[in-house]
C-alpha atoms as a PDB file:
ATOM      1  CA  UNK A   1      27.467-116.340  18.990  1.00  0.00           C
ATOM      2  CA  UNK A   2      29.158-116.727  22.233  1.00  0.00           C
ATOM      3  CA  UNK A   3      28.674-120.421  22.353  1.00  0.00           C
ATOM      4  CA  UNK A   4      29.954-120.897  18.701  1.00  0.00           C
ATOM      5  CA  UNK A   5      33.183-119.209  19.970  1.00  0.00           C
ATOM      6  CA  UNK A   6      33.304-121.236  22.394  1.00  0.00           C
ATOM      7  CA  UNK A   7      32.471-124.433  20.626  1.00  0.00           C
ATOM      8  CA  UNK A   8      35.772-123.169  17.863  1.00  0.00           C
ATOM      9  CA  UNK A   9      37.929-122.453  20.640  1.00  0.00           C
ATOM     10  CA  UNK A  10      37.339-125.776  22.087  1.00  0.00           C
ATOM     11  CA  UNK A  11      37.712-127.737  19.073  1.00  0.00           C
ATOM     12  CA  UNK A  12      41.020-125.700  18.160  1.00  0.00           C
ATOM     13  CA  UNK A  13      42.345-126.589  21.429  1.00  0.00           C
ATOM     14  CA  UNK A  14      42.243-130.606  20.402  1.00  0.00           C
ATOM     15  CA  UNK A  15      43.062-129.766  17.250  1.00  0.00           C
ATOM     16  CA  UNK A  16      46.673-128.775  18.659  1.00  0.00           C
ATOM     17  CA  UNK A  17      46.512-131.234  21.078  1.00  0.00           C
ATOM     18  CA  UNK A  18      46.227-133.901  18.979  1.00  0.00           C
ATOM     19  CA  UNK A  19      49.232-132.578  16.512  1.00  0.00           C
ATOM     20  CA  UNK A  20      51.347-132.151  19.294  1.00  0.00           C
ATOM     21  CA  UNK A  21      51.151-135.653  20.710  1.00  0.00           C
ATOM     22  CA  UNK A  22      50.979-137.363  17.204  1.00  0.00           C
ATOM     23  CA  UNK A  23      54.415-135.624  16.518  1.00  0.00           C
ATOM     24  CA  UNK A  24      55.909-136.346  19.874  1.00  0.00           C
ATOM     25  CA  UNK A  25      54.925-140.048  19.213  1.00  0.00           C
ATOM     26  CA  UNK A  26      56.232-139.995  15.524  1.00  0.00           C
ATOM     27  CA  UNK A  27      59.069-138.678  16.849  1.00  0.00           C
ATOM     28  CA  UNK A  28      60.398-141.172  18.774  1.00  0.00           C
ATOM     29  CA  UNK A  29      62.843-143.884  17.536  1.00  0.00           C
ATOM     30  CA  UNK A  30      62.267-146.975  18.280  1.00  0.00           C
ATOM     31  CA  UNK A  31      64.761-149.787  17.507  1.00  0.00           C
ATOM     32  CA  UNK A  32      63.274-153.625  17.070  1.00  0.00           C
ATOM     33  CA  UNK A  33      66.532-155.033  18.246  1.00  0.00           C
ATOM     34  CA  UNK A  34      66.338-153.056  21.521  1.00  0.00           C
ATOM     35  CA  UNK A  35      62.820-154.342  22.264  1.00  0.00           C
ATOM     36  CA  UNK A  36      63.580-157.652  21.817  1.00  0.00           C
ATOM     37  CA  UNK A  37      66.025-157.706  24.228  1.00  0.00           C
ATOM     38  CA  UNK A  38      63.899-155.853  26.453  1.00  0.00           C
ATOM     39  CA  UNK A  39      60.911-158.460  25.684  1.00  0.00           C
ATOM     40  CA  UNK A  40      63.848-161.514  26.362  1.00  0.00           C
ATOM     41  CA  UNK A  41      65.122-159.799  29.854  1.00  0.00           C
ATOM     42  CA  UNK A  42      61.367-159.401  31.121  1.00  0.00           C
ATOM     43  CA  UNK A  43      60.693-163.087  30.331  1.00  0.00           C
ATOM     44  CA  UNK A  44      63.543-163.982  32.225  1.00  0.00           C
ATOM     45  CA  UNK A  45      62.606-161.866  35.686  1.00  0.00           C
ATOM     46  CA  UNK A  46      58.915-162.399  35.025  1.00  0.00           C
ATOM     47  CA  UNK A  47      57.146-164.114  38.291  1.00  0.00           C
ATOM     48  CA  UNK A  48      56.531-167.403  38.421  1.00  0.00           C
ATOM     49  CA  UNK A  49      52.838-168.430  39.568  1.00  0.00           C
ATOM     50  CA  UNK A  50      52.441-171.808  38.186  1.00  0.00           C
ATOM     51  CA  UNK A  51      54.578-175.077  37.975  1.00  0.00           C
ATOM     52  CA  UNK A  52      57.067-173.758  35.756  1.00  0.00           C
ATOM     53  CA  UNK A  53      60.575-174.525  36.992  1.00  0.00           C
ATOM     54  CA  UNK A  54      62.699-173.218  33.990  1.00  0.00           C
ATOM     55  CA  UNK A  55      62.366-170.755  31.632  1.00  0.00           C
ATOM     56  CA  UNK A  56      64.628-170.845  28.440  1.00  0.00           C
ATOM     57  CA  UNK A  57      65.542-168.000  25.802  1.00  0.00           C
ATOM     58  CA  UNK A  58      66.337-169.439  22.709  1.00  0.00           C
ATOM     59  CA  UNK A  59      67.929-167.507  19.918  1.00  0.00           C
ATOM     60  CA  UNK A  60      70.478-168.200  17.579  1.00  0.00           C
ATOM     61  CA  UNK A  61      73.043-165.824  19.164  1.00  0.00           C
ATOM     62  CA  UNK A  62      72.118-167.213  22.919  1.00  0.00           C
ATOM     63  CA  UNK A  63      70.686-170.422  24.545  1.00  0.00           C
ATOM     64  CA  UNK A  64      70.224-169.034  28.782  1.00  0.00           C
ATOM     65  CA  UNK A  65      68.375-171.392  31.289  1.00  0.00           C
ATOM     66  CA  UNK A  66      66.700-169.458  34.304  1.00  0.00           C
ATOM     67  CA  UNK A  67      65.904-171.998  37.294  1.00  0.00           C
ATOM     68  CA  UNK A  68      62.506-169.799  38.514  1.00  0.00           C
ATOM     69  CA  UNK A  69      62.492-172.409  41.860  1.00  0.00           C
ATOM     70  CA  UNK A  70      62.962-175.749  43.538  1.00  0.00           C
ATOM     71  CA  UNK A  71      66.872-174.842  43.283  1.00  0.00           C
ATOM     72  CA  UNK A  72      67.794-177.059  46.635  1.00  0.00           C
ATOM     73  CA  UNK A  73      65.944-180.046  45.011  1.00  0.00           C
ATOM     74  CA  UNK A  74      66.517-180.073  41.226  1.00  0.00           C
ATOM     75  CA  UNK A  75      69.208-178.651  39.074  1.00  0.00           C
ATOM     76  CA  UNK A  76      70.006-179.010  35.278  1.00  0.00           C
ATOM     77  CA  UNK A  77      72.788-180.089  34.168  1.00  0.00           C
ATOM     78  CA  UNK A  78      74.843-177.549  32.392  1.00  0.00           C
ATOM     79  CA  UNK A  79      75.828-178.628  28.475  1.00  0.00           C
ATOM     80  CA  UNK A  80      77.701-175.780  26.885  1.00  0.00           C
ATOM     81  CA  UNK A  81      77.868-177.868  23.772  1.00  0.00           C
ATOM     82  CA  UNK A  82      73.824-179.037  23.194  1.00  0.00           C
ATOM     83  CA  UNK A  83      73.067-175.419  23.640  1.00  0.00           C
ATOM     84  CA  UNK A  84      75.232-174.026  21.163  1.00  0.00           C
ATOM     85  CA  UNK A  85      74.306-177.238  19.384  1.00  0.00           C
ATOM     86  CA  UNK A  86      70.205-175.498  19.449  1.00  0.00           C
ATOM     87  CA  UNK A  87      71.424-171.992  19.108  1.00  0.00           C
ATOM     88  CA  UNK A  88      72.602-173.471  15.762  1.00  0.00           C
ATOM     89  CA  UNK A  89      69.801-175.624  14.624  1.00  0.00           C
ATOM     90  CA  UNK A  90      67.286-172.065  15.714  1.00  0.00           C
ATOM     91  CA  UNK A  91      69.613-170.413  12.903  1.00  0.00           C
ATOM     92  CA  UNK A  92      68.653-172.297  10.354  1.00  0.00           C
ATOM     93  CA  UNK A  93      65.189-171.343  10.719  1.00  0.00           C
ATOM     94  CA  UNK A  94      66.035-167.637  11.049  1.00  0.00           C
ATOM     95  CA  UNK A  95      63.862-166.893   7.441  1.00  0.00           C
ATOM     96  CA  UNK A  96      61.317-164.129   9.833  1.00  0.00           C
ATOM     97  CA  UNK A  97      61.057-162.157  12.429  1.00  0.00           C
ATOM     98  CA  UNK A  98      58.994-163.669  15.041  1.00  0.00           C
ATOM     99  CA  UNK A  99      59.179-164.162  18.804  1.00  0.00           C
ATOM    100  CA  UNK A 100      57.323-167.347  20.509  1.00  0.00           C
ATOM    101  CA  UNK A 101      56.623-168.568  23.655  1.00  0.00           C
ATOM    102  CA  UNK A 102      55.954-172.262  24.255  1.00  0.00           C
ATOM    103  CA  UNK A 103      55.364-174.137  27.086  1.00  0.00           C
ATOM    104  CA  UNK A 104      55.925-177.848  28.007  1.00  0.00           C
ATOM    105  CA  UNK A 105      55.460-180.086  30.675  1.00  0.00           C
ATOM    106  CA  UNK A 106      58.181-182.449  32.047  1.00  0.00           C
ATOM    107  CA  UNK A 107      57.428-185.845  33.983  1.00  0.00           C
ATOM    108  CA  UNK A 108      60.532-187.419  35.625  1.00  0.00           C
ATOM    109  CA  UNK A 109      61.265-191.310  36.563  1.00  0.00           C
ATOM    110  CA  UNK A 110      60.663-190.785  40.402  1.00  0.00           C
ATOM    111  CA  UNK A 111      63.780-193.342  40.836  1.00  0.00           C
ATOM    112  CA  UNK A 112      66.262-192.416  38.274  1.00  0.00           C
ATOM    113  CA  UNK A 113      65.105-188.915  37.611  1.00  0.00           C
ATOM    114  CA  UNK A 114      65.274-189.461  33.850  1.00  0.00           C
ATOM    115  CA  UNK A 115      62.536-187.822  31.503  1.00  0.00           C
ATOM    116  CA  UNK A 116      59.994-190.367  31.640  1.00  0.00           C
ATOM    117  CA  UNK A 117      57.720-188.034  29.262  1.00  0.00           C
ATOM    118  CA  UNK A 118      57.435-184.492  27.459  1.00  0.00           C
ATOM    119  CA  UNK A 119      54.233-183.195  26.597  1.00  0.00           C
ATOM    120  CA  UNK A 120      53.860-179.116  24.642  1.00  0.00           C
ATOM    121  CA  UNK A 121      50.822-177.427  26.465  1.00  0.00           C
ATOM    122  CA  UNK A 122      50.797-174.469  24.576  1.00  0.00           C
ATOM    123  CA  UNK A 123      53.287-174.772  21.103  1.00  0.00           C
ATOM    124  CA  UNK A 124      54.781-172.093  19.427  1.00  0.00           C
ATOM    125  CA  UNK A 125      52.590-172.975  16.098  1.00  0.00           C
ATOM    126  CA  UNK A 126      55.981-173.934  14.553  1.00  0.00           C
ATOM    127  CA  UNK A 127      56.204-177.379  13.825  1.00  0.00           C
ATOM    128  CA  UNK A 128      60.053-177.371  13.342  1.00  0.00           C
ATOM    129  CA  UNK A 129      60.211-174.988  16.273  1.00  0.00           C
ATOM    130  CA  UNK A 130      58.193-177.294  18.652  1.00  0.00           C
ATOM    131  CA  UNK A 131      60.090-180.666  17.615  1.00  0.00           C
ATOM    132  CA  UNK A 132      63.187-178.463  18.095  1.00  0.00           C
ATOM    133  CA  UNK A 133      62.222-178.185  21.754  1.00  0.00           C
ATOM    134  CA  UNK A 134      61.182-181.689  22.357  1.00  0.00           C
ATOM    135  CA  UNK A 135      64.735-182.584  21.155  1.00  0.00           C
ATOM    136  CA  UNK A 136      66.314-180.044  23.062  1.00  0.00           C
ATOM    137  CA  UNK A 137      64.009-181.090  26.966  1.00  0.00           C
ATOM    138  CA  UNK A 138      65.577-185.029  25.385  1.00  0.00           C
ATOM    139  CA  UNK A 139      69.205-183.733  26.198  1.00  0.00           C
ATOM    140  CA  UNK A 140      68.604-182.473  29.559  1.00  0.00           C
ATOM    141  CA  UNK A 141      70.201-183.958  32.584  1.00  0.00           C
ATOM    142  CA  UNK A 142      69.208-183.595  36.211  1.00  0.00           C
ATOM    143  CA  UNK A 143      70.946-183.138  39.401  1.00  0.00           C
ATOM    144  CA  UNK A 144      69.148-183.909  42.762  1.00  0.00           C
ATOM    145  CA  UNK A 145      71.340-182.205  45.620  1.00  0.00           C
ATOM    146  CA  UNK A 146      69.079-183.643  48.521  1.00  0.00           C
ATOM    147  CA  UNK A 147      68.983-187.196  46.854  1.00  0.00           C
ATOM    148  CA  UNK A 148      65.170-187.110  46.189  1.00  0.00           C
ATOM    149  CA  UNK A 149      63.827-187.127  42.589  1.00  0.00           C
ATOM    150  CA  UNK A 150      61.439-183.671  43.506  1.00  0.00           C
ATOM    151  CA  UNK A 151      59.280-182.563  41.652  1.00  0.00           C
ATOM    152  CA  UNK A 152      58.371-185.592  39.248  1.00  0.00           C
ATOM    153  CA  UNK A 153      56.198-182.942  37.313  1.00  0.00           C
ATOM    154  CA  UNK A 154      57.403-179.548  35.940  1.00  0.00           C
ATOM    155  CA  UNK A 155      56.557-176.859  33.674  1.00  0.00           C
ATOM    156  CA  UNK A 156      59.547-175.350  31.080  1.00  0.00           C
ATOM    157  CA  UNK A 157      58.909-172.490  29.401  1.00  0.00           C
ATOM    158  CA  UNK A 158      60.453-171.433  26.009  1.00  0.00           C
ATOM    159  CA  UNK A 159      60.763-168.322  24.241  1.00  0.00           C
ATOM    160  CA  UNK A 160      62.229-168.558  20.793  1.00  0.00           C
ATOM    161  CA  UNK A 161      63.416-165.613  18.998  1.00  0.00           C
ATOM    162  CA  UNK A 162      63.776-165.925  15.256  1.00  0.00           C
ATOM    163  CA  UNK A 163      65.535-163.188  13.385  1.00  0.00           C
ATOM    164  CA  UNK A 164      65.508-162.772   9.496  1.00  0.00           C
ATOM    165  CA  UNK A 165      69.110-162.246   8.603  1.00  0.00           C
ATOM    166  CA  UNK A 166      69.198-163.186   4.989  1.00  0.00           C
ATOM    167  CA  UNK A 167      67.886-160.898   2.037  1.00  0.00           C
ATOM    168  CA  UNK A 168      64.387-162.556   0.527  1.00  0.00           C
ATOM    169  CA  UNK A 169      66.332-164.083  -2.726  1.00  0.00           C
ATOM    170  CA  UNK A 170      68.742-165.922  -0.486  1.00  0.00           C
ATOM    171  CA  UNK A 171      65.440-167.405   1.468  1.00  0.00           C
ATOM    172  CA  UNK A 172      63.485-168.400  -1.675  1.00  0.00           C
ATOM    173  CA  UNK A 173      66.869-170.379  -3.100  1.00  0.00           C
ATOM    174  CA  UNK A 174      67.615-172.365   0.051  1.00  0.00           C
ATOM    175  CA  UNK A 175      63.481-173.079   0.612  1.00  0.00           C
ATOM    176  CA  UNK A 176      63.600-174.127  -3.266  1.00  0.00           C
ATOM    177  CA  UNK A 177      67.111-176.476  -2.488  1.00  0.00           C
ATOM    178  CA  UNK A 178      64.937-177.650   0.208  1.00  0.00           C
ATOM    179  CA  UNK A 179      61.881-178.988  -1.594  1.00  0.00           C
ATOM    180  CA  UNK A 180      64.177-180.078  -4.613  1.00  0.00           C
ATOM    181  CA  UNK A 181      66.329-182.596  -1.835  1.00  0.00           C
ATOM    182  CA  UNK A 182      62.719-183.823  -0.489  1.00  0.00           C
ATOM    183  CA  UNK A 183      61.724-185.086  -3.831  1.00  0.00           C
END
């Protein structure tokens, strides 16, 4: 009898447990929006362990460029107008929700310090996404303050935020105006 007590008592106890911290968690509000830019700062200040030289947010609100090291031996080249230019092109493809992180490797000219050759290591698994970046790596222009093309070989990494800002109807038409100008 005691035990059987015991054993109720016991299993009460979780009982309540369990409905308190189920409604302190469905309590809470979480917005997406305020995640996301959580998720983009932390990619920003995240450490850098490998060869990865830049990392890039790409949305269609914001193109930013974070140099993660080598700053006293290779710079980009600012171009205010190619990265609204890919802010712009990343809104057209703003049909989901979806965050992605790519990453691509860079090989310089060791004389000129022009992009010899761009190879994606890990894509985003968006084809119009990935080509987008390959484009966007095409633009880029580097500055050598100590006159030595250094490193020849560097890592970018990209994370591309896509945001569905049209209702599903308006998606459906321009996909269907789409396909009808490909035939």
């Amino acid at each position: 009898m005691a035990n059987s007590i015991k054993r109720t008592v016991i299993i009460g106890a979780a009982i309540i447990s369990l409905f308190i911290i189920t409604s302190c968690k469905l309590g809470q509000i979480t917005d997406p929006a305020a995640k996301i830019n959580e998720e983009n700062e932390e990619f920003l200040k995240a450490d850098n362990k490998g060869g990865e030289i830049f990392r890039v947010l790409l949305t269609s609100d914001e193109y930013k460029v974070v140099q993660m090291k080598n700053e006293k031996t290779i710079q980009r080249t600012p171009d205010e107008g190619g990265d609204k230019y890919m802010s712009n092109e990343i809104d057209k493809l703003n049909i989901i929700d979806e965050a992605r992180i790519g990453l691509i490797t860079v090989w310089l000219y060791p004389d000129s310090g022009k992009i010899m050759k761009i190879r994606s290591q890990r894509p985003t698994y968006f084809k119009e996404v990935d080509a987008l970046l390959k484009d966007d790596i095409m633009r880029w222009n580097f500055i050598f303050p100590k006159k030595i093309v250094e490193p020849t070989k560097f890592d970018i990494s990209y994370r591309v935020v896509l945001s569905k800002k049209k209702a599903d109807d308006e998606i459906i038409k321009a996909v269907q105006d789409r396909l009808k100008e490909g035939n």
